[in-house]
C-alpha atoms as a PDB file:
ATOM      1  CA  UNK A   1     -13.790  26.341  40.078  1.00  0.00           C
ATOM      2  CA  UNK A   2     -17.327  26.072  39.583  1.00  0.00           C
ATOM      3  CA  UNK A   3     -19.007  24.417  36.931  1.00  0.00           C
ATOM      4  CA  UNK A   4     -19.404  26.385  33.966  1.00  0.00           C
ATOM      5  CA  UNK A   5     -16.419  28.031  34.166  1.00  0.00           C
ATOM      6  CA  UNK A   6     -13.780  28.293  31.481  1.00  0.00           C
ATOM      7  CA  UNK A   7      -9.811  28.039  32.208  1.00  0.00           C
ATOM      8  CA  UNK A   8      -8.967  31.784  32.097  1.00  0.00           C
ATOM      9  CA  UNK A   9      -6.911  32.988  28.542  1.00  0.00           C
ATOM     10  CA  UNK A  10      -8.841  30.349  26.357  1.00  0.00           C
ATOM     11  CA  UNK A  11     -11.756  31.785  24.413  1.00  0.00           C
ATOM     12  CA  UNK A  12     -14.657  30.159  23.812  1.00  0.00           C
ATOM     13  CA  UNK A  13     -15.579  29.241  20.564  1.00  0.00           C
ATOM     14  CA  UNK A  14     -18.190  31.525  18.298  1.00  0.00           C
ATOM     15  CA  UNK A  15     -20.992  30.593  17.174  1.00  0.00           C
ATOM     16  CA  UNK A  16     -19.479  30.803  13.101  1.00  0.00           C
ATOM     17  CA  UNK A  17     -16.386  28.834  14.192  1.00  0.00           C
ATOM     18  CA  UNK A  18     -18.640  26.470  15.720  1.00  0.00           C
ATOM     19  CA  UNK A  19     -20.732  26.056  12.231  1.00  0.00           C
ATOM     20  CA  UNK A  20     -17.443  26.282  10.482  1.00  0.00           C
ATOM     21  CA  UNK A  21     -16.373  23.035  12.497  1.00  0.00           C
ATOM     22  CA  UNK A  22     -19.519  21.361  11.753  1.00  0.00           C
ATOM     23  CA  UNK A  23     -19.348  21.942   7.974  1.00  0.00           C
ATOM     24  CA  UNK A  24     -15.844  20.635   7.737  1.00  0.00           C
ATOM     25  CA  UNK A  25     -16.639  17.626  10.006  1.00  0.00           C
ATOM     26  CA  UNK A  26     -19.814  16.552   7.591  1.00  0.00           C
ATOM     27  CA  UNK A  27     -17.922  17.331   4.177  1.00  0.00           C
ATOM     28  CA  UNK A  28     -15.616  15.034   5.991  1.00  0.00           C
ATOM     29  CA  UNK A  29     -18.017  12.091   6.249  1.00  0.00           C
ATOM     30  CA  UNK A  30     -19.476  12.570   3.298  1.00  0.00           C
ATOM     31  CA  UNK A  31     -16.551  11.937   1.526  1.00  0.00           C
ATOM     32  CA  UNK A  32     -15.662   9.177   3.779  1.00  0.00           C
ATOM     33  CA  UNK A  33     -18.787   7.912   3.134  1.00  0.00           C
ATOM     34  CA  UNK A  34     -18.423   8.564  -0.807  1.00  0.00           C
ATOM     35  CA  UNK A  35     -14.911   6.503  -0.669  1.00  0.00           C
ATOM     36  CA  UNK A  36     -16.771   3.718   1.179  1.00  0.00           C
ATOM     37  CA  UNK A  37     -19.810   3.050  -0.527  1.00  0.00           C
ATOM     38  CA  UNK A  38     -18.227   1.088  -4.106  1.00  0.00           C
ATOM     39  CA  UNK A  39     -16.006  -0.993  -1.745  1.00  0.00           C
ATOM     40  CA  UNK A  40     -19.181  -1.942   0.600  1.00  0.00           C
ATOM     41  CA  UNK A  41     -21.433  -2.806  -2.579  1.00  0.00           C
ATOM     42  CA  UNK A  42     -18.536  -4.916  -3.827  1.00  0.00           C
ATOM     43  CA  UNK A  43     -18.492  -6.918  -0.356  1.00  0.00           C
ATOM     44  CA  UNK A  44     -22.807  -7.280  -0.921  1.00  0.00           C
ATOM     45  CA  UNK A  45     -22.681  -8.155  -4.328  1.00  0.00           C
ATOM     46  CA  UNK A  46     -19.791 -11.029  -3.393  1.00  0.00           C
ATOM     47  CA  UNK A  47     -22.861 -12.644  -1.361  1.00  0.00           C
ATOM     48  CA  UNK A  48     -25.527 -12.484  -4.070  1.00  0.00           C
ATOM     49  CA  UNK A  49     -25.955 -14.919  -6.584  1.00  0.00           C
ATOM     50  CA  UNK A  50     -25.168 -14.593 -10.017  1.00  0.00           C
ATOM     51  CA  UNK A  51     -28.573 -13.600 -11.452  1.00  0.00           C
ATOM     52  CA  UNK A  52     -29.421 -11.276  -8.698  1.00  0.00           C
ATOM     53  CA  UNK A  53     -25.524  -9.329  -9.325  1.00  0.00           C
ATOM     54  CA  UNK A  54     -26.343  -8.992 -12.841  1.00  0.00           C
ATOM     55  CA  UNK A  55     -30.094  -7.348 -12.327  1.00  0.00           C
ATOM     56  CA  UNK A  56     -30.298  -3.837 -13.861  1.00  0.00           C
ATOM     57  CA  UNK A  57     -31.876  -1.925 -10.970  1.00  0.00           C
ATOM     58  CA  UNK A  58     -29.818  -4.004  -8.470  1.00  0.00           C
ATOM     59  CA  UNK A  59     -31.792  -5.454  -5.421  1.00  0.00           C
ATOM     60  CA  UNK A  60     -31.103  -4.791  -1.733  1.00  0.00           C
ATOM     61  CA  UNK A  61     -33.092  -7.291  -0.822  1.00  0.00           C
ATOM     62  CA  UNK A  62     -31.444 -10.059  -3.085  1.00  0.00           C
ATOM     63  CA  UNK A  63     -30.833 -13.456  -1.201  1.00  0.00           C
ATOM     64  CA  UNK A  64     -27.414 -13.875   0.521  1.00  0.00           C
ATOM     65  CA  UNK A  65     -25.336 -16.924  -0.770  1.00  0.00           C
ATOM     66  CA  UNK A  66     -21.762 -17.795  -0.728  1.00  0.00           C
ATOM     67  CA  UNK A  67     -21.983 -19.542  -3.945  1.00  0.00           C
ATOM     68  CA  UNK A  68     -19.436 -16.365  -5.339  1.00  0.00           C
ATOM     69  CA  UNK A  69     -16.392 -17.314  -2.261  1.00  0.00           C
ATOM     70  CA  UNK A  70     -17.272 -21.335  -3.570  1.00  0.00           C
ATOM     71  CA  UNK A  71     -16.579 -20.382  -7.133  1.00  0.00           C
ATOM     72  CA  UNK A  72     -13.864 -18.508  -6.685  1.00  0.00           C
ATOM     73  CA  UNK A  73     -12.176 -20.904  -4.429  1.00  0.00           C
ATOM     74  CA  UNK A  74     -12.561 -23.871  -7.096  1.00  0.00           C
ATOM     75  CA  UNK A  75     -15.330 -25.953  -4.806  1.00  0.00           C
ATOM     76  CA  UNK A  76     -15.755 -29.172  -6.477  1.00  0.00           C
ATOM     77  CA  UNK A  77     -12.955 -29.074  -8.703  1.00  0.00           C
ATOM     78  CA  UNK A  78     -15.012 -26.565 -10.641  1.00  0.00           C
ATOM     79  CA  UNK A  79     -12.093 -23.989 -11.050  1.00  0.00           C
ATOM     80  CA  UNK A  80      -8.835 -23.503 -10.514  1.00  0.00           C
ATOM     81  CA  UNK A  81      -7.055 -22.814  -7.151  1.00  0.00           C
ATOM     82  CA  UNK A  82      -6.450 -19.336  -6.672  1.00  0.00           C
ATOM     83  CA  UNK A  83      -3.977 -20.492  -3.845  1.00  0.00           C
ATOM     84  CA  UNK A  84      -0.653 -20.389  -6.022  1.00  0.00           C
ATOM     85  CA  UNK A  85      -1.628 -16.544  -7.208  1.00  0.00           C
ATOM     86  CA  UNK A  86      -2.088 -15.179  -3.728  1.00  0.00           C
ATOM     87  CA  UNK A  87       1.271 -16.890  -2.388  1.00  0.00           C
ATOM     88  CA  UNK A  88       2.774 -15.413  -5.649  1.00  0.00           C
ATOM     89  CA  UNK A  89       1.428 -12.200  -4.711  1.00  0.00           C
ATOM     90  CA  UNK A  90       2.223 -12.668  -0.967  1.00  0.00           C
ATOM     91  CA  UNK A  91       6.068 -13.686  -1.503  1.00  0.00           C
ATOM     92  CA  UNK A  92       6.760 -10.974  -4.480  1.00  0.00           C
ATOM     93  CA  UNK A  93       4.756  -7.921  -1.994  1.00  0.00           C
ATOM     94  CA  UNK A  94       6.918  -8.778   1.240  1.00  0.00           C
ATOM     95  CA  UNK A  95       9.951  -9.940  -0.140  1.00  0.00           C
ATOM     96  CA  UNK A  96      10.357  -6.893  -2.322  1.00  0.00           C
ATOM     97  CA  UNK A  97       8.790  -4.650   0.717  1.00  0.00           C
ATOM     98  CA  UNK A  98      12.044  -6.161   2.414  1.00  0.00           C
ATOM     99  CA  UNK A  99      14.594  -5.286   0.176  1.00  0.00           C
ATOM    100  CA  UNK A 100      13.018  -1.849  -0.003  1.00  0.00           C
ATOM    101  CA  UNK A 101      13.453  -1.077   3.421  1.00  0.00           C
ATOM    102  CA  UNK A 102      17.015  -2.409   3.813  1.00  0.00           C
ATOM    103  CA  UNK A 103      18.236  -0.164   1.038  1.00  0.00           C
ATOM    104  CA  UNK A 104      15.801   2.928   1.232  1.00  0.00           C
ATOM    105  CA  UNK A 105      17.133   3.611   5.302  1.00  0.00           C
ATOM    106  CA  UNK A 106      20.953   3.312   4.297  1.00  0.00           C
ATOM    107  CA  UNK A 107      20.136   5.752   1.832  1.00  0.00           C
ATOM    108  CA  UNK A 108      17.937   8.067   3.595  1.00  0.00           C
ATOM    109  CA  UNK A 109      20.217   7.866   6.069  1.00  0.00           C
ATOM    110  CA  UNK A 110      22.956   9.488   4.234  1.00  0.00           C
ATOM    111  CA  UNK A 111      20.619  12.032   2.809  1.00  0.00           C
ATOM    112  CA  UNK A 112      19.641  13.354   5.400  1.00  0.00           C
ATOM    113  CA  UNK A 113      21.689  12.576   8.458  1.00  0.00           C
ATOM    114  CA  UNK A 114      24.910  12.544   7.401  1.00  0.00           C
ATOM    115  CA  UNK A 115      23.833  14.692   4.012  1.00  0.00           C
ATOM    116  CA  UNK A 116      26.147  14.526   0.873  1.00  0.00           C
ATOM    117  CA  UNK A 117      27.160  17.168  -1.977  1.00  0.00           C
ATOM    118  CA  UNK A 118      24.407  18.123  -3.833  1.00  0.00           C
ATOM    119  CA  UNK A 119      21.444  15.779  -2.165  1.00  0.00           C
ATOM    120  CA  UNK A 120      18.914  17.853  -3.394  1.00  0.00           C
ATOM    121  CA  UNK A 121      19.913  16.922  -6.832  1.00  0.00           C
ATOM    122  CA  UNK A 122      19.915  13.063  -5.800  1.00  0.00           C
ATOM    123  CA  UNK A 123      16.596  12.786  -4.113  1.00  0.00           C
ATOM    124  CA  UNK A 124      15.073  14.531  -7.816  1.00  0.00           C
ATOM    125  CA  UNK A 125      16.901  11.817  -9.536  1.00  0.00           C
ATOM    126  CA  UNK A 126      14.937   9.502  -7.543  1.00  0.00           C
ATOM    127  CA  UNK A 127      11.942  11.129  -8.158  1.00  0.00           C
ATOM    128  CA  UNK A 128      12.763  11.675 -11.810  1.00  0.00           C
ATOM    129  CA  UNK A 129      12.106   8.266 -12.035  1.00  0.00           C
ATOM    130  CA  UNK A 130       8.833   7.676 -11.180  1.00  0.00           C
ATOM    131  CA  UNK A 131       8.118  10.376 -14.162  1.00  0.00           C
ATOM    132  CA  UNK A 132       8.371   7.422 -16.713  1.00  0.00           C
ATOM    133  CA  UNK A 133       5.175   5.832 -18.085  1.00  0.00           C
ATOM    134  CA  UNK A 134       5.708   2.089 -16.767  1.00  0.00           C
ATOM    135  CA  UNK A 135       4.456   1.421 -20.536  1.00  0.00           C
ATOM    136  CA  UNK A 136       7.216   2.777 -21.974  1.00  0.00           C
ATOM    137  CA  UNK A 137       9.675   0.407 -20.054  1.00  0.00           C
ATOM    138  CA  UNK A 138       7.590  -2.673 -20.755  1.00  0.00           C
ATOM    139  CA  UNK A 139       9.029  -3.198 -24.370  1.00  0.00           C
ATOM    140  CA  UNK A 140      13.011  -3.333 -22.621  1.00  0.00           C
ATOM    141  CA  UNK A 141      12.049  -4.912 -19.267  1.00  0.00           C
ATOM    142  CA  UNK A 142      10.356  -7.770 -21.415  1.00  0.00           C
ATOM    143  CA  UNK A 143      13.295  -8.175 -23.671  1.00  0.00           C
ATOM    144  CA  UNK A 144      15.909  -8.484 -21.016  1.00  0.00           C
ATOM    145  CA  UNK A 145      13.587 -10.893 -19.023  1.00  0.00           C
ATOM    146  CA  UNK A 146      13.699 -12.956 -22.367  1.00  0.00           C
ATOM    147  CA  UNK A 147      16.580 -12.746 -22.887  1.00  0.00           C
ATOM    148  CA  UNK A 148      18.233 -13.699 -19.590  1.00  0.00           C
ATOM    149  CA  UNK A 149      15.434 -16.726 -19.100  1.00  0.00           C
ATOM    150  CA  UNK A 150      13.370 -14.695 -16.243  1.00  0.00           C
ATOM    151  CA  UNK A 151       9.951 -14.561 -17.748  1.00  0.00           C
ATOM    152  CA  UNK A 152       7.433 -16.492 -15.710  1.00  0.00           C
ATOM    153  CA  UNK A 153       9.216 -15.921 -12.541  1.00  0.00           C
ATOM    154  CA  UNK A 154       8.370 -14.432  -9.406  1.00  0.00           C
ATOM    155  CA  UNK A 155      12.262 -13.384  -8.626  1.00  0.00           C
ATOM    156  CA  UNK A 156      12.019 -10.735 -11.886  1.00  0.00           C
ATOM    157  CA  UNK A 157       9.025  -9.622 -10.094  1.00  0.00           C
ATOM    158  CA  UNK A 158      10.227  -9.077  -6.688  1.00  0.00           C
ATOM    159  CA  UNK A 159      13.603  -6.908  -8.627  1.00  0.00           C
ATOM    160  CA  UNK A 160      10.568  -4.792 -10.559  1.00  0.00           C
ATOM    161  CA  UNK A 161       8.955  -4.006  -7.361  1.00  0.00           C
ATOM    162  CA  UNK A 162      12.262  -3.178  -5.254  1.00  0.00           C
ATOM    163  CA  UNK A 163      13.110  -0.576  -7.961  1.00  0.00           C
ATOM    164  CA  UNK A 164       9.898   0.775  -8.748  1.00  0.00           C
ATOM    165  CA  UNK A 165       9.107   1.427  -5.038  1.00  0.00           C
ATOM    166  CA  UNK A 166      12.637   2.356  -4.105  1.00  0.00           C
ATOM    167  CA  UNK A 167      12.520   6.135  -5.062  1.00  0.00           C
ATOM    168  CA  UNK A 168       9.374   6.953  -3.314  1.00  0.00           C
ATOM    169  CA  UNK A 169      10.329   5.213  -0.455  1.00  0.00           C
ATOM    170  CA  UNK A 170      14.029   6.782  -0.074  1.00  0.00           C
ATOM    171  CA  UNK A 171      12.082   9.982  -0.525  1.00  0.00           C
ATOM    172  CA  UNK A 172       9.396   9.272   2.412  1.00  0.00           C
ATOM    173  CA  UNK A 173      12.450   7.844   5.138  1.00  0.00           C
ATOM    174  CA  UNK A 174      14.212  10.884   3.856  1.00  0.00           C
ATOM    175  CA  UNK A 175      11.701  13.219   5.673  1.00  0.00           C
ATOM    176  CA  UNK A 176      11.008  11.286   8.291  1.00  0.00           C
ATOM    177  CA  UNK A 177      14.921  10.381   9.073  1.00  0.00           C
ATOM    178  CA  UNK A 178      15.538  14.270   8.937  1.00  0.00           C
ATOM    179  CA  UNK A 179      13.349  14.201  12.066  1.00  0.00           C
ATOM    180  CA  UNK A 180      15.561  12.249  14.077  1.00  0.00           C
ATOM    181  CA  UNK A 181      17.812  14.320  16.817  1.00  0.00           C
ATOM    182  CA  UNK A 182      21.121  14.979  16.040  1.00  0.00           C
ATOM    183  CA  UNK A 183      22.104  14.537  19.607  1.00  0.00           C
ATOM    184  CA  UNK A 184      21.070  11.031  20.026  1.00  0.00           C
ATOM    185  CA  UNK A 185      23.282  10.218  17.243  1.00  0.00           C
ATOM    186  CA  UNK A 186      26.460  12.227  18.970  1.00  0.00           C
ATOM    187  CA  UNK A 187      25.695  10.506  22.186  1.00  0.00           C
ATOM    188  CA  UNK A 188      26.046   7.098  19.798  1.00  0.00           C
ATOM    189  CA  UNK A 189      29.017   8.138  18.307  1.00  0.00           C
ATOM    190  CA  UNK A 190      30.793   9.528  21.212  1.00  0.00           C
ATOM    191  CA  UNK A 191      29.942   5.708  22.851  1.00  0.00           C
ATOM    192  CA  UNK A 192      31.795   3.678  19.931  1.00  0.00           C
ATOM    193  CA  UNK A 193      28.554   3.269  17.766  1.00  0.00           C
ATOM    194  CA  UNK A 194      29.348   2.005  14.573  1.00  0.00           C
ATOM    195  CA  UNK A 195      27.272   2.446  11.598  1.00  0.00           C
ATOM    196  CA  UNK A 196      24.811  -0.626  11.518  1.00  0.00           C
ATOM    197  CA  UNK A 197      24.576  -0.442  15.350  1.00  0.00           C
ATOM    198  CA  UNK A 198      23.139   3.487  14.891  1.00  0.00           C
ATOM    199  CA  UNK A 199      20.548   2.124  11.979  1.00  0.00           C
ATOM    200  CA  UNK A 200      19.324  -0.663  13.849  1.00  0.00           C
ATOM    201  CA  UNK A 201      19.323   0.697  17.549  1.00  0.00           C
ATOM    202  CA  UNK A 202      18.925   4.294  17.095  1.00  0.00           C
ATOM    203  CA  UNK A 203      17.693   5.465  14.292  1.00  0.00           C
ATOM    204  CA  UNK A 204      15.041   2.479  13.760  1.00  0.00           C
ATOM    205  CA  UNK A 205      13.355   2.676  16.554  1.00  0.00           C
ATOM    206  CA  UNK A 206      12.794   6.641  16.449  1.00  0.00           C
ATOM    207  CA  UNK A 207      11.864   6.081  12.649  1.00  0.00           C
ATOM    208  CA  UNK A 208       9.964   3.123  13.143  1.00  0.00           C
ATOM    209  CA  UNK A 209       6.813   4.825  12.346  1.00  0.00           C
ATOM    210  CA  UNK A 210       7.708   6.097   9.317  1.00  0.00           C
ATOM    211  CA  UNK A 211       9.394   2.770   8.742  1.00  0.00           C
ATOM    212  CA  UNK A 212       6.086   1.589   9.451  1.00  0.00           C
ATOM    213  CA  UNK A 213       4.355   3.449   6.454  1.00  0.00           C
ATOM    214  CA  UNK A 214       6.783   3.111   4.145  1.00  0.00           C
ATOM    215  CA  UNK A 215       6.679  -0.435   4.648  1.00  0.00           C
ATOM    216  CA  UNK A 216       3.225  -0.002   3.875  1.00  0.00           C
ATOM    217  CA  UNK A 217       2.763   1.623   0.854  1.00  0.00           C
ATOM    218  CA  UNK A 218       5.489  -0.631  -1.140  1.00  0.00           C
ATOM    219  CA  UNK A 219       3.729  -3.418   0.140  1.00  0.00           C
ATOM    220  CA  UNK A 220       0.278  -1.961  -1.194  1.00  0.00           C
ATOM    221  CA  UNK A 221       2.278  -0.558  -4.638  1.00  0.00           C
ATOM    222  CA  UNK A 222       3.472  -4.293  -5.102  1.00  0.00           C
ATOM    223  CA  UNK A 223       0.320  -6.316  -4.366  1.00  0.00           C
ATOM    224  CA  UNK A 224      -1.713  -3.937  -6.610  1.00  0.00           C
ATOM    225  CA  UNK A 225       0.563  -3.929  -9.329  1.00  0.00           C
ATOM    226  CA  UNK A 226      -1.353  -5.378 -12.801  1.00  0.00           C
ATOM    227  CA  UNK A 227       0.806  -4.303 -15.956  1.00  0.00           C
ATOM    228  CA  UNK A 228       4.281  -6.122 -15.510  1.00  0.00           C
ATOM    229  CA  UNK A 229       2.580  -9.085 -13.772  1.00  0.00           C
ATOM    230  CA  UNK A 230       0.113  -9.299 -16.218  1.00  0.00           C
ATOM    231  CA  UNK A 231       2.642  -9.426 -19.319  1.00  0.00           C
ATOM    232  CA  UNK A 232       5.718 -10.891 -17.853  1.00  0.00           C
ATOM    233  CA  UNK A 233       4.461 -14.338 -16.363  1.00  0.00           C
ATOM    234  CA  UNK A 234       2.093 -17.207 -17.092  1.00  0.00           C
ATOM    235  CA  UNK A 235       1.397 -20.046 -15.613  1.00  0.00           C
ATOM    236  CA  UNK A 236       3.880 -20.540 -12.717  1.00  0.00           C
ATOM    237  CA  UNK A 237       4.445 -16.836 -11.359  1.00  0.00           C
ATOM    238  CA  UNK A 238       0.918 -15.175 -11.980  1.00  0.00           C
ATOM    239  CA  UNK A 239      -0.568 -12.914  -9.318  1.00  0.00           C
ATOM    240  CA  UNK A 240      -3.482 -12.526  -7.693  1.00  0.00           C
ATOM    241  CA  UNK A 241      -4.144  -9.187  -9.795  1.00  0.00           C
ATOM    242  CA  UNK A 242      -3.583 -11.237 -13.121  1.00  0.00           C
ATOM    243  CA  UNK A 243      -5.976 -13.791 -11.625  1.00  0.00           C
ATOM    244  CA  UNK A 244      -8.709 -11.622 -10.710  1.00  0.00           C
ATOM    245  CA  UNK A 245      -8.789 -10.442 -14.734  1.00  0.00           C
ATOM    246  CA  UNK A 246      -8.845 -13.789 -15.938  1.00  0.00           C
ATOM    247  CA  UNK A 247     -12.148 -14.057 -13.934  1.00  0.00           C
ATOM    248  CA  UNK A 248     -13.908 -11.796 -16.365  1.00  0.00           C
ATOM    249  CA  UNK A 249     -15.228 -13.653 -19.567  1.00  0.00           C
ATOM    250  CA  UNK A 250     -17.424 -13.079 -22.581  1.00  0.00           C
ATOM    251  CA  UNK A 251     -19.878 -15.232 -22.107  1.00  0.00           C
ATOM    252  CA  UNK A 252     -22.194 -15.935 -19.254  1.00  0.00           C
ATOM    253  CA  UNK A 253     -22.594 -14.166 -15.552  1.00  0.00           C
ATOM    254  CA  UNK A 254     -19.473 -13.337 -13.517  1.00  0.00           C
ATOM    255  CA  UNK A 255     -20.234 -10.002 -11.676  1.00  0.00           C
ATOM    256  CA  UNK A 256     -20.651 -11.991  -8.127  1.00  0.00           C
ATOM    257  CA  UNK A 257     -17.838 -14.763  -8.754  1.00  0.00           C
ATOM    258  CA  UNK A 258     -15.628 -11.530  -9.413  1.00  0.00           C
ATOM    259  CA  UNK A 259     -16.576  -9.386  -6.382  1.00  0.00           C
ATOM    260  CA  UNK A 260     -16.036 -12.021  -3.425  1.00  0.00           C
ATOM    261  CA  UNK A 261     -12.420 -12.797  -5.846  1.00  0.00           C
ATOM    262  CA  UNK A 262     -11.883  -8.477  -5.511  1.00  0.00           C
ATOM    263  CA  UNK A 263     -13.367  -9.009  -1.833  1.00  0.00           C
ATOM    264  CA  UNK A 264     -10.717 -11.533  -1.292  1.00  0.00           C
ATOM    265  CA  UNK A 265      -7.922 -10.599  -2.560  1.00  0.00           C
ATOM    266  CA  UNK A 266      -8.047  -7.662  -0.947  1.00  0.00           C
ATOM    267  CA  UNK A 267      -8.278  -8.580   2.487  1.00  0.00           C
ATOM    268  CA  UNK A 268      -4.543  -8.611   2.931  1.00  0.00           C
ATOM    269  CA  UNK A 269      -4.061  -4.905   2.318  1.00  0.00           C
ATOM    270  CA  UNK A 270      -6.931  -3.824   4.554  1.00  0.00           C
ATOM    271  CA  UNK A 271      -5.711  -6.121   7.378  1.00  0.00           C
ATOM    272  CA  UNK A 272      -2.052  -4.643   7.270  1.00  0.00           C
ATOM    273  CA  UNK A 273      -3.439  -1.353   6.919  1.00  0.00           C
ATOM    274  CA  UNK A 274      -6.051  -1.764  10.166  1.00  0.00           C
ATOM    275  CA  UNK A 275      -3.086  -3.310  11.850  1.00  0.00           C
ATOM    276  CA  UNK A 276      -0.144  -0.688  10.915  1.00  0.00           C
ATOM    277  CA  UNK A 277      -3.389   2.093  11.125  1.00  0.00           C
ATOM    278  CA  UNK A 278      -1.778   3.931  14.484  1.00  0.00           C
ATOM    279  CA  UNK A 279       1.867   3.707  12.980  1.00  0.00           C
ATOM    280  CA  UNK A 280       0.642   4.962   9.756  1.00  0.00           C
ATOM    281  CA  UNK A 281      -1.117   7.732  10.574  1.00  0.00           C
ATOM    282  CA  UNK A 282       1.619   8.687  12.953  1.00  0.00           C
ATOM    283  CA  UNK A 283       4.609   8.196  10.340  1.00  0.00           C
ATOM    284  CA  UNK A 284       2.756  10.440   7.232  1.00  0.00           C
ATOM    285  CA  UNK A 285       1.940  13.191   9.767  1.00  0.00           C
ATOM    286  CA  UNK A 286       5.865  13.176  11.468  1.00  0.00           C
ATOM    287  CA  UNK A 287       6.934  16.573  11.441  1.00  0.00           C
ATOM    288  CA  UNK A 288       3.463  18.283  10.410  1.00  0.00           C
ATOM    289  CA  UNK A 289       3.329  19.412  13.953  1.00  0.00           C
ATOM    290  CA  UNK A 290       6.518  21.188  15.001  1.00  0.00           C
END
């Protein structure tokens, strides 16, 4: 074949589909670009000093210090540690993440491999509940935790983020469960397999990229979450969330202190997300492409 040629039965591209492909591809990084830009000015304004954060026009050309990471990470004795909110945050994220995962395949599983009556009504009772304003259950939630001695504890936490990310995440392994063949699991049954040895040999590692995202976004949902940490502990079970708020005063300059604190604290997300990236994407696009 010589050069130049085109594999017969595949037409080339016109010259509108061609500018049609380079529009979407720029509106693409322009929005990319749009998402981008607040997060990188946080990460620049984390390394300026506090005067220079606070000037109104901000400076590009503003000295770079890590005075702001010092602050935040009590140098001196100067403030206090924000070690005991991030393992709070850490320990409520993946335990609850855990627990998530152990009860949302079970449950996908009989959704959608071994389906019961009326599942479409079940999975929109799990959805249902995510239609609740999480300040309307605040008043209840805080009066049971008083009254059965859990305020201030991480363990009421990690049983407010298993059941808040539970429905979403027996709705995601549902769809990605019904993509599993059916005649893997015969073959399994037809050897002697037994339920747990189908969900943890089988189906897990076909699912494991949806597994993968799912895992994901509860952990995200969990380590983001502000409005029950923020009102149902204190001193002993406080996140890093309800630590980055207390950051904020009324008097005197902050902006910087706060942005390496935001910069920080959300490391952790972006490195499980850069590090999950290929089984994410994979797992939210399983069974676009039939």
């Amino acid at each position: 074949m010589t050069r130049g040629a085109h594999l017969p039965g595949r037409a080339r591209p016109t010259l509108r589909q061609r500018r049609g492909h380079g529009a979407l591809g720029l509106l693409a990084w322009l929005c990319g670009t749009a998402f981008f830009l607040p997060v990188a000015w946080m990460v620049l304004t984390s390394f300026h000093g506090e005067s220079d954060a606070a000037a109104n026009p901000p400076s590009l050309a503003a000295p770079l210090t890590l005075h702001g990471y010092r602050e935040f990470f009590g140098a001196g004795g100067a403030g206090v540690s924000p070690w005991p909110p991030l393992v709070n945050s850490l320990t409520a994220s993946v335990v609850s993440t855990l627990l998530v995962l152990a009860l949302a395949v079970p449950a996908a599983y009989a959704l959608s491999i071994r389906p019961v009556r009326k599942w479409s009504d079940v999975l929109f009772f799990f959805l249902s509940t995510k239609m609740l304003p999480l300040v309307a259950g605040l008043l209840p939630v805080y009066l049971v935790a008083q009254n059965t001695r859990m305020l201030d504890s991480i363990w009421l936490l990690v049983i407010l983020y298993t059941s808040m990310n539970l429905p979403i995440a027996v709705w995601m392994m549902r769809s990605f469960l019904a993509e599993v063949p059916v005649e893997i699991l015969e073959a399994a049954s037809i050897d002697g397999a037994g339920l747990p040895t189908t969900l943890t040999r089988i189906v897990a590692p076909v699912a494991m990229p949806g597994i993968a995202a799912t895992a994901l976004i509860s952990f995200i949902f969990s380590w983001n979450e502000l409005l029950f940490a923020r009102v149902l502990t204190g001193t002993v079970a406080g996140t890093a969330p309800v630590f980055l708020t207390g950051l904020v005063t009324s008097q005197g300059l902050f902006l910087a202190r706060v942005c390496a604190a935001a910069t920080v604290i959300s490391l952790p997300v972006i490195v499980a997300g850069f590090a999950a990236q290929d089984k994410l994407v994979q797992g939210l696009s399983l069974g676009a492409v039939k």
